[in-house]
Protein backbone atom coordinates (compact mmCIF):
# COMPACT_ATOMS: atom_id res chain seq x y z
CA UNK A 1 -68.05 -79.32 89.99
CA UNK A 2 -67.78 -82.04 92.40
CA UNK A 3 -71.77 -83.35 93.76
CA UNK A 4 -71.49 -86.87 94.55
CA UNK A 5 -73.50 -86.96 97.32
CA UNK A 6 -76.08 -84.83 96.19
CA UNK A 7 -79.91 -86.05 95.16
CA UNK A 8 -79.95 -85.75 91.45
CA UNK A 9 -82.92 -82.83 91.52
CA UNK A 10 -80.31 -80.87 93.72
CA UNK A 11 -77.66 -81.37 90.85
CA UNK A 12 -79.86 -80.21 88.04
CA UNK A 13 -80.74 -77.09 89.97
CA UNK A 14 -77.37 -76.43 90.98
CA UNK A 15 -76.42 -76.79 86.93
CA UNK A 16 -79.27 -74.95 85.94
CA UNK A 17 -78.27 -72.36 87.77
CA UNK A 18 -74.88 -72.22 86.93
CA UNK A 19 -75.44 -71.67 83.85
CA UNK A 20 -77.78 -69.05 83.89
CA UNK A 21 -75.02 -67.37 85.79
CA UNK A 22 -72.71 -67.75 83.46
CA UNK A 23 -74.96 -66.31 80.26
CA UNK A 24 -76.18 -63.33 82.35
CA UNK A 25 -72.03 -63.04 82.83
CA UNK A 26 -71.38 -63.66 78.80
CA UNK A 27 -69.06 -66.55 79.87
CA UNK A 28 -69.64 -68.28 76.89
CA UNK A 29 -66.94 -71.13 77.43
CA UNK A 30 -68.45 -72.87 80.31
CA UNK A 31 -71.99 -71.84 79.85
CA UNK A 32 -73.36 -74.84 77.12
CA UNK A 33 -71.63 -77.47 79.26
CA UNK A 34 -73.30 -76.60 82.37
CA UNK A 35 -77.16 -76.43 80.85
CA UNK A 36 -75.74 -79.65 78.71
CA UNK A 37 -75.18 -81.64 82.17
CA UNK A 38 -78.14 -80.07 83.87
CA UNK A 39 -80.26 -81.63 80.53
CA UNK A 40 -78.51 -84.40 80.73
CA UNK A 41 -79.19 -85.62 84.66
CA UNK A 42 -82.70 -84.60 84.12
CA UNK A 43 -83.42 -86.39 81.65
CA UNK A 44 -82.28 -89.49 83.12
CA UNK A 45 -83.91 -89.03 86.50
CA UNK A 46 -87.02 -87.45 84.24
CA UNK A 47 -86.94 -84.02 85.97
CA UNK A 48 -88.75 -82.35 82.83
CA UNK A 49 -89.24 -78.90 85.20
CA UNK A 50 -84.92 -78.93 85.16
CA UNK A 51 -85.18 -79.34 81.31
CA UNK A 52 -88.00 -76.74 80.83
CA UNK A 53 -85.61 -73.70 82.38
CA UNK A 54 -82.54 -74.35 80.69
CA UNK A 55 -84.84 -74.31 77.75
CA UNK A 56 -86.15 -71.27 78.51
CA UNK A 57 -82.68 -68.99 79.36
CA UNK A 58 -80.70 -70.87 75.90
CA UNK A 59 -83.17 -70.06 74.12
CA UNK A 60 -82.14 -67.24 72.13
CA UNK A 61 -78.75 -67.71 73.07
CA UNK A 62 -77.55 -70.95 72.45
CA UNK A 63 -79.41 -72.91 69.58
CA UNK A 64 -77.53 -76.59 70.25
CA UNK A 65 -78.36 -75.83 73.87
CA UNK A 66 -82.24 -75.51 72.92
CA UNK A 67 -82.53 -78.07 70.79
CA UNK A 68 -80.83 -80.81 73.06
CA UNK A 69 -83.58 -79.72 75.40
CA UNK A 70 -85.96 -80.12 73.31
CA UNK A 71 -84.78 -83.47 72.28
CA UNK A 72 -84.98 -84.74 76.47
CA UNK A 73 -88.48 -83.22 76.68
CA UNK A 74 -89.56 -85.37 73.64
CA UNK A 75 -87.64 -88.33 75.74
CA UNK A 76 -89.79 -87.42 78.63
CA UNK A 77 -92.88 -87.60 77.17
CA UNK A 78 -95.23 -90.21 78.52
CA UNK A 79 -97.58 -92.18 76.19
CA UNK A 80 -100.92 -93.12 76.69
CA UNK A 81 -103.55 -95.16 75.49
CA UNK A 82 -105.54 -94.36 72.92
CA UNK A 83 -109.24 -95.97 72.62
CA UNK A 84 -108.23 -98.59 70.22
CA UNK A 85 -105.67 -100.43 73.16
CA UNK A 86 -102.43 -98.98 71.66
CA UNK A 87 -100.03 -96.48 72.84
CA UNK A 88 -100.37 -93.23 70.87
CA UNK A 89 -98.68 -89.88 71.09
């Protein structure tokens, strides 16, 4: 799926949805690879929402799936300061 030209958020969406296409379909071959590149461009342009819903439709469906998207939301997360001056969780 060709989207060079497309914002990133667009691309994520458009995987996103793909793939919850595909698993309402029970097209098991391509499904994982589309919610794998929809994790994977937003996590790097730290589109958390994008991560949340292809958590939420592999959930009980596709366990690698989940648990890469779990992984990027982890990624995601920002610190902040705790009263002592350092970064805490």
């Amino acid at each position: 799926m060709s989207t060079t030209g497309t914002p990133p958020q667009w691309q994520a969406i458009l995987c996103v949805t793909t793939g919850e296409v595909l698993l309402a379909r029970a097209d098991t071959s391509q499904t994982a690879p589309a919610f794998q590149a929809a994790i994977a461009i937003a996590e790097e342009h730290r589109l958390p929402h994008q991560i949340q819903r292809s958590l939420r439709a592999c959930k009980s469906h596709l366990p690698a799936v989940t648990e890469l998207a779990r992984q990027a939301l982890e990624s995601l997360r920002i610190l902040r300061p705790n009263p002592a001056g350092t970064e805490a969780p």
